[in-house]
Protein backbone atom coordinates (compact mmCIF):
# COMPACT_ATOMS: atom_id res chain seq x y z
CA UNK A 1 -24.61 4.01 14.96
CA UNK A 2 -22.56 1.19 16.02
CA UNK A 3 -18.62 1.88 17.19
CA UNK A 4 -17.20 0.59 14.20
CA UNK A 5 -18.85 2.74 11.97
CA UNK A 6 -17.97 5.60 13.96
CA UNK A 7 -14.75 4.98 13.97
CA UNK A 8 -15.35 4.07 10.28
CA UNK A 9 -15.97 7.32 9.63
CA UNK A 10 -13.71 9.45 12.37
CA UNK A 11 -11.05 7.52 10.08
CA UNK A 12 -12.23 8.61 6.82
CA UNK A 13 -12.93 12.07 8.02
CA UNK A 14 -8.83 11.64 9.37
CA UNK A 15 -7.36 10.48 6.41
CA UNK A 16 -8.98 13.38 4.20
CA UNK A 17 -7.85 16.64 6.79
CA UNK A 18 -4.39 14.78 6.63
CA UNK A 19 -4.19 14.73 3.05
CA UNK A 20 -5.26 18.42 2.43
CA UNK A 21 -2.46 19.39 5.15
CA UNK A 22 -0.08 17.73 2.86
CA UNK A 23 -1.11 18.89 -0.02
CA UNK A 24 -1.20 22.67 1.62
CA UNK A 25 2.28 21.89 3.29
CA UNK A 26 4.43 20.43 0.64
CA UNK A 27 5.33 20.95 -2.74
CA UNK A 28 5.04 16.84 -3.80
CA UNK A 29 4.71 14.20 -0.92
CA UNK A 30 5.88 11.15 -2.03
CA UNK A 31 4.93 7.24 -0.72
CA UNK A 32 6.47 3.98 -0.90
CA UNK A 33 3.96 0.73 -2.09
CA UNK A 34 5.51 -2.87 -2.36
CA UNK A 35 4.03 -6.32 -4.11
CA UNK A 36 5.14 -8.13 -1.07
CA UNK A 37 5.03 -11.79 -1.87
CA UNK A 38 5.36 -15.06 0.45
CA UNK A 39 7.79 -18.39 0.04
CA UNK A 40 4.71 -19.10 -1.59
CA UNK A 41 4.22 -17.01 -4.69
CA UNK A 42 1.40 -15.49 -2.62
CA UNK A 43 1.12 -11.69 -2.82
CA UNK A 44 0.17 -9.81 0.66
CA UNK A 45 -3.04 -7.15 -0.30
CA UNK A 46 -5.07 -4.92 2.66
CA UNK A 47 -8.03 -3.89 2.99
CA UNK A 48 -8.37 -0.09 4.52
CA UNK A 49 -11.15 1.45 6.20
CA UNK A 50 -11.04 4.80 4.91
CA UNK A 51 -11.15 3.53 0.74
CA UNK A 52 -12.33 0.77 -1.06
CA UNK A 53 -10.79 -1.94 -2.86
CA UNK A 54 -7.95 -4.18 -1.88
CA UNK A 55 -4.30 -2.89 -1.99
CA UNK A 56 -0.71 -2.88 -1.53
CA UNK A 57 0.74 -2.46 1.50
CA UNK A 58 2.72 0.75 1.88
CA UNK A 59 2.47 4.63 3.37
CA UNK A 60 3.87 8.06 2.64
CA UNK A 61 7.72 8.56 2.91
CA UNK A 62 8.14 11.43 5.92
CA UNK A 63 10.55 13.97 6.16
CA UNK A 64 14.45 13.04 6.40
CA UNK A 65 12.62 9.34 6.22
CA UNK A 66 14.48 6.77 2.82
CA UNK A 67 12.13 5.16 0.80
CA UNK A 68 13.75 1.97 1.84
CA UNK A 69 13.08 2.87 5.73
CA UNK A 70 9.48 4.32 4.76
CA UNK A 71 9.04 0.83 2.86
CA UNK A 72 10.66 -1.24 6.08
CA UNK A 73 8.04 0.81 8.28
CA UNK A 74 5.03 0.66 6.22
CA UNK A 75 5.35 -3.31 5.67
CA UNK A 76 5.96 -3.60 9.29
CA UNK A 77 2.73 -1.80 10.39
CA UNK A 78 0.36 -3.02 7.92
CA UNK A 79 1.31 -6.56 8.17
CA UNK A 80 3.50 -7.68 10.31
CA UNK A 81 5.81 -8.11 7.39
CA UNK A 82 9.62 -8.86 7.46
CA UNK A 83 11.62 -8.23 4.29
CA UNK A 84 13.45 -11.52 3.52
CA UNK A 85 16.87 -10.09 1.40
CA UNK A 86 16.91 -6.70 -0.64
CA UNK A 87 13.73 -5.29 -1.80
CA UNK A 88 13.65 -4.36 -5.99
CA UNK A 89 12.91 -1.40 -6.87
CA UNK A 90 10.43 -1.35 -9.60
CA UNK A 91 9.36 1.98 -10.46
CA UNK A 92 8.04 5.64 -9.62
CA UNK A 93 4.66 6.51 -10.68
CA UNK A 94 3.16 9.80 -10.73
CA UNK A 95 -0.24 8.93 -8.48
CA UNK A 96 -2.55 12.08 -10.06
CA UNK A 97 -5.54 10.23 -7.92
CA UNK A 98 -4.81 11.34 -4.78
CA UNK A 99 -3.18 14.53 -6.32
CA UNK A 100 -1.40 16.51 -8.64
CA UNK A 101 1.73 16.20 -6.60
CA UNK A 102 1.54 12.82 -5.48
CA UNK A 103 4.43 10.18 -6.41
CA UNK A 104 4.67 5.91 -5.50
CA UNK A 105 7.79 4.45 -4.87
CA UNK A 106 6.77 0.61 -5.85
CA UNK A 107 8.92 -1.95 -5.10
CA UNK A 108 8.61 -6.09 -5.35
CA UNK A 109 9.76 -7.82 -1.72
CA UNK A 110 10.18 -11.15 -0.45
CA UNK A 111 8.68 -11.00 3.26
CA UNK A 112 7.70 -13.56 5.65
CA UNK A 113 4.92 -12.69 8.27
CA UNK A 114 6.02 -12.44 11.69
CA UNK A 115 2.62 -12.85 12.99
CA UNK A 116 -1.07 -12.54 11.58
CA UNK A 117 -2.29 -8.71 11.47
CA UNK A 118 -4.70 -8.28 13.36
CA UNK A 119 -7.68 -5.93 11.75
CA UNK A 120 -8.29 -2.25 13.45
CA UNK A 121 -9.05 1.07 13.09
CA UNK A 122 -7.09 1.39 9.82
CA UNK A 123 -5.86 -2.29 8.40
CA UNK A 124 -9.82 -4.03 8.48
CA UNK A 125 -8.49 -7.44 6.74
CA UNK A 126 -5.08 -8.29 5.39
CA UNK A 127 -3.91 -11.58 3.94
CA UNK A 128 -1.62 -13.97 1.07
CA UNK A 129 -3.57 -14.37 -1.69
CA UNK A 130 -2.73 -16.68 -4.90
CA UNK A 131 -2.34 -14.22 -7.97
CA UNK A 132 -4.75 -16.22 -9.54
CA UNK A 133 -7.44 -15.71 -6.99
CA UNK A 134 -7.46 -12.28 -5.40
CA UNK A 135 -9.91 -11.32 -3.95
CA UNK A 136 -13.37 -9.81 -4.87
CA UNK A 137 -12.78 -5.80 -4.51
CA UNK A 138 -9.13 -5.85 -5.64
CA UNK A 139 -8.04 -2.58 -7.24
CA UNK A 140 -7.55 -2.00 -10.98
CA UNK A 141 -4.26 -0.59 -9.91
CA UNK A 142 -3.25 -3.12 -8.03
CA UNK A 143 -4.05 -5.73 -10.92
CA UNK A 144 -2.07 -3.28 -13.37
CA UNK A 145 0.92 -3.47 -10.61
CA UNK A 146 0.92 -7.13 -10.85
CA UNK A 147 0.72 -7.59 -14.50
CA UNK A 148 3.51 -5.45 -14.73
CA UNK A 149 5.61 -7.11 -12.57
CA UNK A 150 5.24 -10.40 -14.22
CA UNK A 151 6.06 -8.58 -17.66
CA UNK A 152 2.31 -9.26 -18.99
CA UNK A 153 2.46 -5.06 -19.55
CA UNK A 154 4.97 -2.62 -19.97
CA UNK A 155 5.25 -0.55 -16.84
CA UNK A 156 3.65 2.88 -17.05
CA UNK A 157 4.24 5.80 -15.64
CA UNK A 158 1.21 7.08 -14.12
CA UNK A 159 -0.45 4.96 -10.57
């Protein structure tokens, strides 16, 4: 087995014991998610290693952590992202696929890149993509995000 699919998997295998610790240890955990978007209308998506599809950027908010620092963090880490101005909040949505308990914090941002993210064990491709070209593999909740912003849908309530 080559060493990316071990770590492939040592990642997935991660990401599954931390969210059952969570879930055991809190009564709701709560994330932050942003439609992060460049001086070019562009909106910033990642690709993960531990679930499919292309995404938002963003993370879970941790203990005596704002949303707005979780959000400042998150964009930071997963792509080298620098919020240009005040990020809008858009909405919280209850997120019943990860769990029961599970809420998202989504804001819109203006963000410039401070320098290209470069793919590991958790971020395996990141990038600006027009909104009328995404990318093969983007998420049906990510789409829904998107419409929403642009006022194509009402928001809704639930990820």
């Amino acid at each position: 087995m080559a060493s990316n699919e071990i770590r492939s998997w040592q990642s997935k295998i991660l990401m599954r014991v931390v969210h059952v610790y969570f879930a055991a240890t809190r009564g709701m955990t709560m994330g932050v998610r942003a439609a992060c978007f460049d001086p070019s209308g562009r909106v910033f998506l990642v690709r993960h290693s531990y679930v499919p599809g292309w995404h938002m950027p963003g993370g879970g908010i941790e203990r005596r952590e704002t949303s707005h620092d979780a959000l400042v963090k998150e964009l930071r880490e997963e792509g080298n992202l620098r919020i240009i101005g005040e990020p809008q909040l858009f909405q919280v949505y209850l997120n019943t696929s990860a769990s029961r308990r599970d809420h998202v914090v989504f804001y819109r941002a203006d963000v410039e890149q401070t320098a290209p993210r470069k793919p590991d064990a958790e971020i395996v491709e990141s990038g600006f993509f027009a909104l009328d070209a995404l990318p093969e593999g983007t998420t049906e909740a990510t789409k829904r995000r998107l419409r929403e912003l642009s006022g194509e849908e009402p928001a809704a309530h639930y990820w």
